[in-house]
N, C-alpha and C. Protein backbone atom coordinates (compact mmCIF):
# COMPACT_ATOMS: atom_id res chain seq x y z
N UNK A 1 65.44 58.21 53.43
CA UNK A 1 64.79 58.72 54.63
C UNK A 1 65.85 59.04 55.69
N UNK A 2 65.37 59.97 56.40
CA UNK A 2 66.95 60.64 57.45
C UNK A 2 66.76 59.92 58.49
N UNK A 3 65.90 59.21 59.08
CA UNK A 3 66.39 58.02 60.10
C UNK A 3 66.48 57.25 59.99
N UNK A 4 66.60 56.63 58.76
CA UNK A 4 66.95 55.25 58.30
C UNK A 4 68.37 55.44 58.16
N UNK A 5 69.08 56.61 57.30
CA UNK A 5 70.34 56.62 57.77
C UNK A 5 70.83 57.24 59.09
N UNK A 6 70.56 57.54 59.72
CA UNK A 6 70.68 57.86 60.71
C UNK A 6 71.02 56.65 61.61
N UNK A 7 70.06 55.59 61.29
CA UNK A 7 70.36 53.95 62.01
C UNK A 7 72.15 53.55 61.68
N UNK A 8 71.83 53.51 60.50
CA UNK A 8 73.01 53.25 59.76
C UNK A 8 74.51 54.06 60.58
N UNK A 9 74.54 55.41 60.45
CA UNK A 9 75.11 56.22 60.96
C UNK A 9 75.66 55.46 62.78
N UNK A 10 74.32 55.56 63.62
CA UNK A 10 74.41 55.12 64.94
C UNK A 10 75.16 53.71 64.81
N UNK A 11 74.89 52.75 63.57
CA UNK A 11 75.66 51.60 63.81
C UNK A 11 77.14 51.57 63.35
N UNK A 12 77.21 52.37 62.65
CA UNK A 12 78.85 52.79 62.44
C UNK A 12 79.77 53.71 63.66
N UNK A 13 78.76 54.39 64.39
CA UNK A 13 79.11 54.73 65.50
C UNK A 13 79.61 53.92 66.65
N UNK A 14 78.62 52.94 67.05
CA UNK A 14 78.46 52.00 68.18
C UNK A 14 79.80 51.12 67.77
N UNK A 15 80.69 50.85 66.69
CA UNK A 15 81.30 49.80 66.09
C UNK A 15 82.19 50.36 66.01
N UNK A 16 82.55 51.68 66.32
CA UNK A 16 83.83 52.15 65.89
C UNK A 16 85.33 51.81 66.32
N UNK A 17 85.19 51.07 67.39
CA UNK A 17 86.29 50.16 68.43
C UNK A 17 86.84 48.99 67.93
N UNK A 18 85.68 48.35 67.57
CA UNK A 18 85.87 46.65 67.30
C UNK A 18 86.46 46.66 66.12
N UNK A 19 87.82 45.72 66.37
CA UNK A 19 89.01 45.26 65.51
C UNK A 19 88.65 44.14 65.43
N UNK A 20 88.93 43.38 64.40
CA UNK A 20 89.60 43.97 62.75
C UNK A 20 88.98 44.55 62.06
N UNK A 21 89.03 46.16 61.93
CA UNK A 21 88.15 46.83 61.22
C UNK A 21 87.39 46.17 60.09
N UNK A 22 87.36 44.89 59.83
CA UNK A 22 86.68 44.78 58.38
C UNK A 22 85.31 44.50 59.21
N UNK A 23 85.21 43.64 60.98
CA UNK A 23 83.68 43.13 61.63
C UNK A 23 82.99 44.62 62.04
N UNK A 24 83.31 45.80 61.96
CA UNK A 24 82.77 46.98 62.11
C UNK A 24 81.44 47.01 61.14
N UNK A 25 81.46 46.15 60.52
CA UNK A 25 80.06 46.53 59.49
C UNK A 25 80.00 44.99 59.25
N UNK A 26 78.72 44.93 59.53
CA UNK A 26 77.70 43.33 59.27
C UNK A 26 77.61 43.16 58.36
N UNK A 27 76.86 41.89 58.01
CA UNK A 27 76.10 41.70 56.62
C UNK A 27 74.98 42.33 56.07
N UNK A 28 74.85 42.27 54.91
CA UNK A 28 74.01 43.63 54.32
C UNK A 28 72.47 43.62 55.49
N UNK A 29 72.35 42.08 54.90
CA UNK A 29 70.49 42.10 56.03
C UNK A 29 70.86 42.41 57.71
N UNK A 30 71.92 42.03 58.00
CA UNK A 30 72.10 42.73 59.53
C UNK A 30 72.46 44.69 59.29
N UNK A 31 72.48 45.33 58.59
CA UNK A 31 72.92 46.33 58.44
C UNK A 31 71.45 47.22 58.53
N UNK A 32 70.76 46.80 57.28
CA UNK A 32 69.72 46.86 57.56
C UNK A 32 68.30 46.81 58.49
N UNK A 33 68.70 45.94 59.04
CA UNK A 33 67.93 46.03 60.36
C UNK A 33 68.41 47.62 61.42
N UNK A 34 69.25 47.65 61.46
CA UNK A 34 69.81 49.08 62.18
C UNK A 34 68.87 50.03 61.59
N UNK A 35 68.92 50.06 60.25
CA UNK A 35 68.19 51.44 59.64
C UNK A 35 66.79 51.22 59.82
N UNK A 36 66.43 50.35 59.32
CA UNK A 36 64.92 50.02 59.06
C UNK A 36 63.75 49.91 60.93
N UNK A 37 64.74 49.55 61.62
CA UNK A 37 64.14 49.70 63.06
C UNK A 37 64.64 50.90 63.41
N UNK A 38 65.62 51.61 63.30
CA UNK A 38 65.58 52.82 63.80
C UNK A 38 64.31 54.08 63.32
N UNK A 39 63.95 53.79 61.79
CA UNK A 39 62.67 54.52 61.57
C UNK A 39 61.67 54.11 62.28
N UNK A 40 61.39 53.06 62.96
CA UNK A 40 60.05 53.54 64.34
C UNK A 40 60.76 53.29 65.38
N UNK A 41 61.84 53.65 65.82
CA UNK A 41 62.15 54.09 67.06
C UNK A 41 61.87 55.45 66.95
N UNK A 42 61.85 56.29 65.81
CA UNK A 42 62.03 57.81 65.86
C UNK A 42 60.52 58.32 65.73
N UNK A 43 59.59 57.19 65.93
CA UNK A 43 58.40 57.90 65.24
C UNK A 43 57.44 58.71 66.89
N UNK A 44 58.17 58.96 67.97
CA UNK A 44 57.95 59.96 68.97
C UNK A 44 58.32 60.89 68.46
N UNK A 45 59.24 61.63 67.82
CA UNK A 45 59.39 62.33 67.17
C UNK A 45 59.16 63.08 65.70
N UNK A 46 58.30 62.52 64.94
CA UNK A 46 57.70 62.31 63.92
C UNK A 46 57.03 63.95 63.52
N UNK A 47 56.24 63.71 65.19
CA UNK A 47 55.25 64.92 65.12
C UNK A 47 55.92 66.46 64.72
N UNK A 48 57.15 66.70 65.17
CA UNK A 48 58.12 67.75 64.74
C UNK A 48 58.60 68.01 63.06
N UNK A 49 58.10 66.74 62.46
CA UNK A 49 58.41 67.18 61.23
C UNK A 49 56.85 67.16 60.41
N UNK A 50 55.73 66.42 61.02
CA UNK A 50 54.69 66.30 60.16
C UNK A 50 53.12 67.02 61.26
N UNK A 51 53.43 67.38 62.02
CA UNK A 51 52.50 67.97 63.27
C UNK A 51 51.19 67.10 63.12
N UNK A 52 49.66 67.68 62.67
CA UNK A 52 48.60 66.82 62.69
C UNK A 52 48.64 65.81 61.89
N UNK A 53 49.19 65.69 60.96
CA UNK A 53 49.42 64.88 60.16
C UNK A 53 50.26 63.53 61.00
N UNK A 54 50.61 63.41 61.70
CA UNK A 54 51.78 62.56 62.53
C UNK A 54 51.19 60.47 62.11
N UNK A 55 50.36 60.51 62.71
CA UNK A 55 49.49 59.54 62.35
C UNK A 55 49.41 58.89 60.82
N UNK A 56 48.91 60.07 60.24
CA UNK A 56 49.17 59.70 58.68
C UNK A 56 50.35 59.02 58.29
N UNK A 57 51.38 59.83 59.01
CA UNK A 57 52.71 59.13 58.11
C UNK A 57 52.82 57.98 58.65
N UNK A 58 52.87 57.41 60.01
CA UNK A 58 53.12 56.70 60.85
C UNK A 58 51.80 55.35 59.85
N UNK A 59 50.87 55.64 59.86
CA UNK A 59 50.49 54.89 59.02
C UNK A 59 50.79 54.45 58.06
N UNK A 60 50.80 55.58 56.93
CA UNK A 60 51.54 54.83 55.14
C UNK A 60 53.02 54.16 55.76
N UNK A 61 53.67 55.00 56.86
CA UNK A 61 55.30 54.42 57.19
C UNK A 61 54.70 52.53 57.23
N UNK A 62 53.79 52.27 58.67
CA UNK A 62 54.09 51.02 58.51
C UNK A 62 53.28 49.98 57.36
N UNK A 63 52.29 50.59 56.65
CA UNK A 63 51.85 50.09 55.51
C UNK A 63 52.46 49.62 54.44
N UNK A 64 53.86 50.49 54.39
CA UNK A 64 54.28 50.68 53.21
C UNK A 64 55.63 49.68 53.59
N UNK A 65 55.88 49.12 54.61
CA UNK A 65 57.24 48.43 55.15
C UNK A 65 56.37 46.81 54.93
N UNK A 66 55.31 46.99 55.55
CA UNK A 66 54.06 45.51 55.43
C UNK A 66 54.34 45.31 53.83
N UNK A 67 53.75 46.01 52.80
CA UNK A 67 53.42 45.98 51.36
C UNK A 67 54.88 45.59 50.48
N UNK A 68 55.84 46.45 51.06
CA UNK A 68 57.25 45.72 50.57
C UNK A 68 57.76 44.28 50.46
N UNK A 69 57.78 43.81 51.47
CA UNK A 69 57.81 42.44 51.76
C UNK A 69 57.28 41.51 50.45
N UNK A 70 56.23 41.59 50.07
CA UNK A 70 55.92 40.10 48.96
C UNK A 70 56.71 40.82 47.88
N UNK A 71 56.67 42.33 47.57
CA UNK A 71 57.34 43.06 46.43
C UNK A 71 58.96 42.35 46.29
N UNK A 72 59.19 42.54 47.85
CA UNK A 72 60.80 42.43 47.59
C UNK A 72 61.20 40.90 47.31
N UNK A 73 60.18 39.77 47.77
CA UNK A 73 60.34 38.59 47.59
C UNK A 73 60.04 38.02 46.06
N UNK A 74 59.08 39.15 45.60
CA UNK A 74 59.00 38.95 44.14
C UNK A 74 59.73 39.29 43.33
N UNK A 75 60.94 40.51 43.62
CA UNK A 75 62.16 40.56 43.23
C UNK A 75 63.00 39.68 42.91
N UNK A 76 63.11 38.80 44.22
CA UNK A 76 64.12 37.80 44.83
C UNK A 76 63.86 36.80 43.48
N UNK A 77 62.62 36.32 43.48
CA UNK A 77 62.51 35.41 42.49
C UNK A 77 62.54 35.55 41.14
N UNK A 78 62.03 36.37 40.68
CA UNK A 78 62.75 37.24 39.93
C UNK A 78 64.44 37.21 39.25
N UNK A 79 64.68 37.03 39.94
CA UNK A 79 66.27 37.51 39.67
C UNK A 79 66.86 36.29 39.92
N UNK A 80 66.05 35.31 40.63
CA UNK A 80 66.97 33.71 40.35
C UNK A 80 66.31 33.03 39.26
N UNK A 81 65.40 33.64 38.64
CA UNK A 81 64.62 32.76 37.34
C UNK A 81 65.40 33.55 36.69
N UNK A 82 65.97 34.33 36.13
CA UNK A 82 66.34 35.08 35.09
C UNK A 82 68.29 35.13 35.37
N UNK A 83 68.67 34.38 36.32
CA UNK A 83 70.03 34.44 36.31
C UNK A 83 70.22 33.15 36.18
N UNK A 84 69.08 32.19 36.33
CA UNK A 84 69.56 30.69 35.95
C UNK A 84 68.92 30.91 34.53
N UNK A 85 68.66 31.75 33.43
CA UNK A 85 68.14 31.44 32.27
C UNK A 85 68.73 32.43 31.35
N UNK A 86 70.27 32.66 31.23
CA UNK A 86 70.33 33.84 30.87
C UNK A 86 69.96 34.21 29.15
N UNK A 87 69.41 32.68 28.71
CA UNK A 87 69.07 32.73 27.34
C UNK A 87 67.44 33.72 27.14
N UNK A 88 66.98 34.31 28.03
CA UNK A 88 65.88 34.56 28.27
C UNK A 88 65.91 36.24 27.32
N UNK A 89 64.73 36.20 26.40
CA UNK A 89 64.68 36.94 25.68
C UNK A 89 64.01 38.32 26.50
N UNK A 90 64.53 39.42 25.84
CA UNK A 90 63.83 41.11 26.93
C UNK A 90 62.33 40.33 27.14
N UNK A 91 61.33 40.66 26.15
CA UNK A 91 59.77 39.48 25.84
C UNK A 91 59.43 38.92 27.23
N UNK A 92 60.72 37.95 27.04
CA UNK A 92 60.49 36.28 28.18
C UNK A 92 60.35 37.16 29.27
N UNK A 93 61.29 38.16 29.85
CA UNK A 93 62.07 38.52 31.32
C UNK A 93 60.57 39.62 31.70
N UNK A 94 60.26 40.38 30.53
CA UNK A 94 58.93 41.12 31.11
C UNK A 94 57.63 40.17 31.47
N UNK A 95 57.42 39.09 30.42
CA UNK A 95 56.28 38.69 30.70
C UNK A 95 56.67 37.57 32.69
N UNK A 96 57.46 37.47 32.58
CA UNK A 96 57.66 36.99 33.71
C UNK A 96 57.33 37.89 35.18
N UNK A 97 58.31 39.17 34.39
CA UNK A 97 57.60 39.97 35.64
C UNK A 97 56.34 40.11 35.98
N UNK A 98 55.76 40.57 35.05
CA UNK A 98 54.04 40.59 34.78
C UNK A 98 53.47 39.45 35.67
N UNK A 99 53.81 38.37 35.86
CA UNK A 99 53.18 36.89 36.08
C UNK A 99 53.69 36.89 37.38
N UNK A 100 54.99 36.94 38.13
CA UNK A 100 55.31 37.40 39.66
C UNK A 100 54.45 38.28 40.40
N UNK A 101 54.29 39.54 39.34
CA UNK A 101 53.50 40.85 39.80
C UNK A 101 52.04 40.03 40.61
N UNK A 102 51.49 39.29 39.19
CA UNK A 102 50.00 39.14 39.86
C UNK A 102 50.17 37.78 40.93
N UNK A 103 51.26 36.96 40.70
CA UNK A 103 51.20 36.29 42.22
C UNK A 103 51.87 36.70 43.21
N UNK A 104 52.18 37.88 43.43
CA UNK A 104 53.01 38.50 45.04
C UNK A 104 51.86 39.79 45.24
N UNK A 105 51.48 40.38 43.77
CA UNK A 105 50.77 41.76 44.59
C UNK A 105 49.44 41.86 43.60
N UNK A 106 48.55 40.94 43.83
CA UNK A 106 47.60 40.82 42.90
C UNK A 106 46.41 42.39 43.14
N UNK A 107 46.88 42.84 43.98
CA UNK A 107 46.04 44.18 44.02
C UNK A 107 46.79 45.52 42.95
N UNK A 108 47.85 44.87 42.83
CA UNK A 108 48.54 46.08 41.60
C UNK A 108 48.25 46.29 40.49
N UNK A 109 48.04 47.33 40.34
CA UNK A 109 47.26 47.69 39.02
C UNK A 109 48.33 48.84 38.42
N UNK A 110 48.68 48.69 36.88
CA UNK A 110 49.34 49.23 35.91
C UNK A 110 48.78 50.58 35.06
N UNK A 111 47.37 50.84 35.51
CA UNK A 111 47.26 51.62 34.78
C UNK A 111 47.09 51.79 33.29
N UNK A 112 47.82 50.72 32.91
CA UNK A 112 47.50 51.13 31.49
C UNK A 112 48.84 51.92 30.91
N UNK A 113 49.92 52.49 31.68
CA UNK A 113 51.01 52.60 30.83
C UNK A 113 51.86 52.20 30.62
N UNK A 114 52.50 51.94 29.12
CA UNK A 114 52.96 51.08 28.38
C UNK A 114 53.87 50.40 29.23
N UNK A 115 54.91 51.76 29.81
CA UNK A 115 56.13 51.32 30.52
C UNK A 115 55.70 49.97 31.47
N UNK A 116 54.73 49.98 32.02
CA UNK A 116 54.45 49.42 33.26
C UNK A 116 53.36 48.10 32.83
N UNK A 117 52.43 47.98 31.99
CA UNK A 117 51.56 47.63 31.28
C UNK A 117 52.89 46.40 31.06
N UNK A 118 53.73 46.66 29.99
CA UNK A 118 54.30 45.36 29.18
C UNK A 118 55.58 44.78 30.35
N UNK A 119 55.67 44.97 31.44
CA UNK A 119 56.39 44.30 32.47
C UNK A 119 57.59 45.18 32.18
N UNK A 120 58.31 46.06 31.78
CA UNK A 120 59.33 46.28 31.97
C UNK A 120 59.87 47.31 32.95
N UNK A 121 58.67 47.45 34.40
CA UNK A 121 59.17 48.10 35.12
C UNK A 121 60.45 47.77 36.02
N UNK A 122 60.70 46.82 36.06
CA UNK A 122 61.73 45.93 37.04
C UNK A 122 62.92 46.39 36.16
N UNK A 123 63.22 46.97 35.26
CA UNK A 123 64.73 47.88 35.05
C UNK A 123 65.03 49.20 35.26
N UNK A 124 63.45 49.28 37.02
CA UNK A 124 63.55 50.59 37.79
C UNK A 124 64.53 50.25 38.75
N UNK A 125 64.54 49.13 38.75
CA UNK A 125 65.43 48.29 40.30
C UNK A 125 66.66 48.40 40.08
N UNK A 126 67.48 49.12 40.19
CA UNK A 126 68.76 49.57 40.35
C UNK A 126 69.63 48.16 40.93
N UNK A 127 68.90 47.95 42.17
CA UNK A 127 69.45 46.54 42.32
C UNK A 127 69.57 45.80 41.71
N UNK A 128 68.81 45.16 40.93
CA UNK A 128 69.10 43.88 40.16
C UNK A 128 70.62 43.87 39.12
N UNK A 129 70.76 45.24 38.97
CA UNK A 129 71.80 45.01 38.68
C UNK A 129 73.24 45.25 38.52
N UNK A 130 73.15 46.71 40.16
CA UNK A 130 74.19 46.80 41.06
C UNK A 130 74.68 45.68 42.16
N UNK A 131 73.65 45.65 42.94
CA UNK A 131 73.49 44.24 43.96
C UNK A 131 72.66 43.21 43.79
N UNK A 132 72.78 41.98 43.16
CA UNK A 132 71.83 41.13 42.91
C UNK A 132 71.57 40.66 44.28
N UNK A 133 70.26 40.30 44.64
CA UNK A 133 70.08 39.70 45.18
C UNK A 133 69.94 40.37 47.01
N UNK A 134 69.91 41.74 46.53
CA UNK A 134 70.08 42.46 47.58
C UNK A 134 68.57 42.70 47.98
N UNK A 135 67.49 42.73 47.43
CA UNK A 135 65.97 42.56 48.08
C UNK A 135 65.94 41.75 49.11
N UNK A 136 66.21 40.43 48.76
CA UNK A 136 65.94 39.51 50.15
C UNK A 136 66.41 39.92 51.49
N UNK A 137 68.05 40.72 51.65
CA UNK A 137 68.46 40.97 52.92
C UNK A 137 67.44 42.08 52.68
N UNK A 138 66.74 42.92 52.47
CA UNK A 138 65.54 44.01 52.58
C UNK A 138 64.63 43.38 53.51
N UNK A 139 64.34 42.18 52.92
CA UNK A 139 62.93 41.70 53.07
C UNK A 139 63.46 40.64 55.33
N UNK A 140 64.04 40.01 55.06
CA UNK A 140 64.70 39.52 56.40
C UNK A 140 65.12 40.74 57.29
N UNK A 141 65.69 41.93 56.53
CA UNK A 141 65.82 43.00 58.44
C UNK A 141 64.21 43.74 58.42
N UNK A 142 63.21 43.88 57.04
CA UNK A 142 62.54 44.58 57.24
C UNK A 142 61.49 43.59 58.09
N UNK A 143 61.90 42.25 58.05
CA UNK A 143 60.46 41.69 59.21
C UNK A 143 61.22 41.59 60.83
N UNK A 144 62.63 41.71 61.05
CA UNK A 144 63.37 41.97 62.41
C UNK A 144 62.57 43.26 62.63
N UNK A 145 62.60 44.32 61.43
CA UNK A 145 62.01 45.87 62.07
C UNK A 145 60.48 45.97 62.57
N UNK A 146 59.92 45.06 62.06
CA UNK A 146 58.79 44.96 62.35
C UNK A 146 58.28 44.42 63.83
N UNK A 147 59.63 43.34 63.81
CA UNK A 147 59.20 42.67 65.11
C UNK A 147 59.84 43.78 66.46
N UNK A 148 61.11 44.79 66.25
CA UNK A 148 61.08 45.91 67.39
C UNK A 148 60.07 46.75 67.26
N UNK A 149 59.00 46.98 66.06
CA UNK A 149 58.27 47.83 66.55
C UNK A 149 56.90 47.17 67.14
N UNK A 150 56.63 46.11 66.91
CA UNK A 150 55.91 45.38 67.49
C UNK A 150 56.28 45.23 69.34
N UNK A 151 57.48 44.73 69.76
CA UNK A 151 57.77 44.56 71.32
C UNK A 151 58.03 46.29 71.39
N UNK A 152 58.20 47.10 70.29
CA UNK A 152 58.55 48.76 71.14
C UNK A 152 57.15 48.62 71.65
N UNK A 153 55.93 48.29 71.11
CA UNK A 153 54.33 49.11 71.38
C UNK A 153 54.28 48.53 72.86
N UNK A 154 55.16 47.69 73.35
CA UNK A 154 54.61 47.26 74.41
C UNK A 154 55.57 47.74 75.57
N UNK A 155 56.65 47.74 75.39
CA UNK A 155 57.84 48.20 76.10
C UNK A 155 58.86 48.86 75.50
N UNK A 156 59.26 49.97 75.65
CA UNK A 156 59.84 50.94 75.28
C UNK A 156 61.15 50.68 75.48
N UNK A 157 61.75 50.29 76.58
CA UNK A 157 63.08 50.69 77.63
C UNK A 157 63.87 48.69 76.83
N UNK A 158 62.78 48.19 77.15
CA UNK A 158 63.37 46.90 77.19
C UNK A 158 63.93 46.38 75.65
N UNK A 159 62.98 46.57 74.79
CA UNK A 159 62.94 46.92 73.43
C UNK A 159 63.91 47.60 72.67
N UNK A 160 64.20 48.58 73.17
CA UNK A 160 65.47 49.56 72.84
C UNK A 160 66.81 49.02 73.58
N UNK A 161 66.69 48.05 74.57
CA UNK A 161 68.02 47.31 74.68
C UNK A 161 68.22 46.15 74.41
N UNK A 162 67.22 45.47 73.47
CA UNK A 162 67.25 44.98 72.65
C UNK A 162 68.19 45.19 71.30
N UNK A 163 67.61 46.14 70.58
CA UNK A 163 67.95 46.87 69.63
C UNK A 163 69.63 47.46 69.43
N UNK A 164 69.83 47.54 71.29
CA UNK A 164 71.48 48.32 71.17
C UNK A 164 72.06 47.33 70.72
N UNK A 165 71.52 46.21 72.37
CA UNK A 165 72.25 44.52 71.90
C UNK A 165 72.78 44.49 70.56
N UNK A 166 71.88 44.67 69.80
CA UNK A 166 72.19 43.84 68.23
C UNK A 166 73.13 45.14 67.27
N UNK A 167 72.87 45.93 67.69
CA UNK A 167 73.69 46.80 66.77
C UNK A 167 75.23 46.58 67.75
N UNK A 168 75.85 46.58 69.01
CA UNK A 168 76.68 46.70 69.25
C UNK A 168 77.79 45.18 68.62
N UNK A 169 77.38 44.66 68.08
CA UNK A 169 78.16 43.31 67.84
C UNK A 169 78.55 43.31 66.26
N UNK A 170 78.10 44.18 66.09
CA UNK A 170 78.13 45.01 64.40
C UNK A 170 78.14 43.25 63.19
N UNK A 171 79.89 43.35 63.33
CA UNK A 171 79.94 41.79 62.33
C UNK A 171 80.69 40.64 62.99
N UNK A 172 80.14 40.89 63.90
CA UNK A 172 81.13 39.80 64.69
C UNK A 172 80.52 38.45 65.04
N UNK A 173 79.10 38.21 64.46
CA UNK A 173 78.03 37.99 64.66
C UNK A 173 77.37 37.62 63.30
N UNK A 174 77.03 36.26 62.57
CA UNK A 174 76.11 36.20 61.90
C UNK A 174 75.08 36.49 62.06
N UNK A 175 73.90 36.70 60.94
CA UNK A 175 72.89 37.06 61.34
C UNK A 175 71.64 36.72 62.35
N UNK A 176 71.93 34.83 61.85
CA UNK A 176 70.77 34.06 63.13
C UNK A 176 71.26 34.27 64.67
N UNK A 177 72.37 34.34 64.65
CA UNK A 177 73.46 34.14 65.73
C UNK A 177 72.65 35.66 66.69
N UNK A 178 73.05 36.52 65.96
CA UNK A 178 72.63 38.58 66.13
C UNK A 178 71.50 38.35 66.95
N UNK A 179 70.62 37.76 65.85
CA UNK A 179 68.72 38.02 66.45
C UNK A 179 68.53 37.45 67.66
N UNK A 180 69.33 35.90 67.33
CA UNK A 180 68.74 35.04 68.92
C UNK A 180 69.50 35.38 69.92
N UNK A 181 70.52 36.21 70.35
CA UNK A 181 71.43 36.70 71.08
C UNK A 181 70.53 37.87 71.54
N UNK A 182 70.03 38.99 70.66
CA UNK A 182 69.47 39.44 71.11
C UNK A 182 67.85 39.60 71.87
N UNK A 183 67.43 38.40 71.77
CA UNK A 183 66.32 37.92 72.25
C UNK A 183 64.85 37.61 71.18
N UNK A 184 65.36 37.87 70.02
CA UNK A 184 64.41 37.99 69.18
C UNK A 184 63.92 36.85 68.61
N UNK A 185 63.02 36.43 67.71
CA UNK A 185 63.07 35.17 66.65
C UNK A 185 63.54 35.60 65.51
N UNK A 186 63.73 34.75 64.82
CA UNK A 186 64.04 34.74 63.38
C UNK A 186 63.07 34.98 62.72
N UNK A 187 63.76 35.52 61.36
CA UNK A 187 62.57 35.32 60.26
C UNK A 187 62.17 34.42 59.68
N UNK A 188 63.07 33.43 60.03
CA UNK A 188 62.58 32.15 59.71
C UNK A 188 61.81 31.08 60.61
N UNK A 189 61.51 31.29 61.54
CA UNK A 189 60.56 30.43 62.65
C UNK A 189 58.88 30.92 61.95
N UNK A 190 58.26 30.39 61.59
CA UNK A 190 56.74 30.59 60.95
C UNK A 190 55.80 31.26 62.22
N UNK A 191 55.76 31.24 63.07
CA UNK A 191 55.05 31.91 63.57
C UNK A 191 55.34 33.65 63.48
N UNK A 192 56.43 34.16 63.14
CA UNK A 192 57.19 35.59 63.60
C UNK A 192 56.66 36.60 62.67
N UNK A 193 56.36 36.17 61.56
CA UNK A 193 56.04 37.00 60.76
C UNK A 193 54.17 37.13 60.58
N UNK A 194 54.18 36.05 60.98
CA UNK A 194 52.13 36.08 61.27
C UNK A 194 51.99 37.10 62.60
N UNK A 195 52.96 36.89 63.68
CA UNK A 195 52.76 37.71 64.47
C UNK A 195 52.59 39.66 64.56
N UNK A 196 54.07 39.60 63.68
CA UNK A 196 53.90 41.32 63.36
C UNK A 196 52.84 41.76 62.67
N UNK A 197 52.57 40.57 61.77
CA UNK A 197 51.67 41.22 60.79
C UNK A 197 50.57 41.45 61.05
N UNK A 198 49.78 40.34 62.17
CA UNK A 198 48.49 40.79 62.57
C UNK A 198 49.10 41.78 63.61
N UNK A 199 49.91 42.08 64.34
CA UNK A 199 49.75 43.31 65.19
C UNK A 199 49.78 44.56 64.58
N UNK A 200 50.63 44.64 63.49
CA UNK A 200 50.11 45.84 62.40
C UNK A 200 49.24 46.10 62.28
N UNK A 201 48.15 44.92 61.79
CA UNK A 201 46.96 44.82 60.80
C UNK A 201 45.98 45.36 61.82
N UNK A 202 45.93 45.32 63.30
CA UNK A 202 45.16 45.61 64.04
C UNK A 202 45.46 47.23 65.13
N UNK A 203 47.20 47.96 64.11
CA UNK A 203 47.09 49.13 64.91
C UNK A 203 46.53 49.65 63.68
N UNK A 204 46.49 49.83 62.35
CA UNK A 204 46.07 50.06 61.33
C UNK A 204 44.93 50.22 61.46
N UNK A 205 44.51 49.36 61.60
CA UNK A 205 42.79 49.57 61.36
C UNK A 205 42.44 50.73 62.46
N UNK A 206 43.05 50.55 64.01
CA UNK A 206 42.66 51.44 64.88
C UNK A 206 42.89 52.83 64.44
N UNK A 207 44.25 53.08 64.10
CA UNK A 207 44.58 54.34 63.45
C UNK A 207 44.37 54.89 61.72
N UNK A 208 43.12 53.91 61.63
CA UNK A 208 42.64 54.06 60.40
C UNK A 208 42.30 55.74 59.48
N UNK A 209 42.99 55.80 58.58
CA UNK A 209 42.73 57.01 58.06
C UNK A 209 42.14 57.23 56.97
């Protein structure tokens, strides 16, 4: 998506000063957050590429960032059951997926083809076995993105200097260190993620399509 790199882009921008060139670029899940909140910072602009339709996308957009989340955590697990077992037969590693599938996304349905049917879709994931383990930083900036577009709906100005905050510190900055610096919670405090989610769940329904 072109404003997701585009985030990316702006955070390689904002960082271009800070020595020792290696803290110019964060950790993967802080990296991510740049991209993944910069796609609804841009969604004022949306309408220029999708006109009546604007809404629509803006919908499946945050539906589809909500729906990721148990996916990418079912990844996660995934890939630590099967890297602590490496005796695990092709058989073992699909039916496992199959069995994650129906406890993270029990509304998913296969269709019926084979590919997808006998679990062996998970050797679509490029990740698992370029970057292991690279879903989870997905799943931690994609609920930070959730939570700027959640404080954007309410404040625009304040929200977005929020957002610089955290991109200007690029890696100089662990990740818990990043968020609470910049005023945010973690993804790990239990209330943060109940929060976005019902504020989603309730622009959704309004902008129901």
């Amino acid at each position: 998506m072109l404003t997701h790199e585009i985030g990316h882009a702006y955070a390689g921008y904002v960082a271009r000063d800070i020595y020792p060139y290696d803290l110019q670029e964060g950790s993967a899940e802080i990296g991510e957050i740049h991209a993944m909140a910069m796609e609804f910072f841009a969604w004022p602009w949306m309408e220029g590429f999708f006109g009546a339709d604007t809404t629509k996308y803006c919908h499946s957009h945050l539906s589809a960032d909500l729906e990721f989340l148990p996916y990418g955590v079912m990844v996660d697990e995934f890939q630590h059951i099967v890297y602590s077992k490496p005796e695990m037969t092709p058989a073992e590693r699909n039916a496992l997926w199959l069995a994650l599938d129906k406890k993270y996304r029990p509304w998913h349905h296969t269709l019926d083809i084979p590919f997808y049917a006998q679990g062996r879709s998970w050797q679509e994931v490029i990740h698992i076995y370029q970057m292991p383990f690279y879903y989870i930083d997905y799943c931690l900036a994609g609920i930070m993105a959730l939570n700027f577009w959640a404080l954007n709906q309410k404040d625009h100005m304040s929200t977005w200097e929020k957002y610089v905050r955290l991109v200007k510190f690029a890696g100089t900055k662990n990740f818990v260190e990043l968020v609470s610096d910049s005023g945010l919670p973690t993804p790990f405090e239990p209330q943060n993620l109940k929060m976005v989610a019902d504020m989603a769940a309730e622009w959704l329904e309004k902008n129901r399509i």
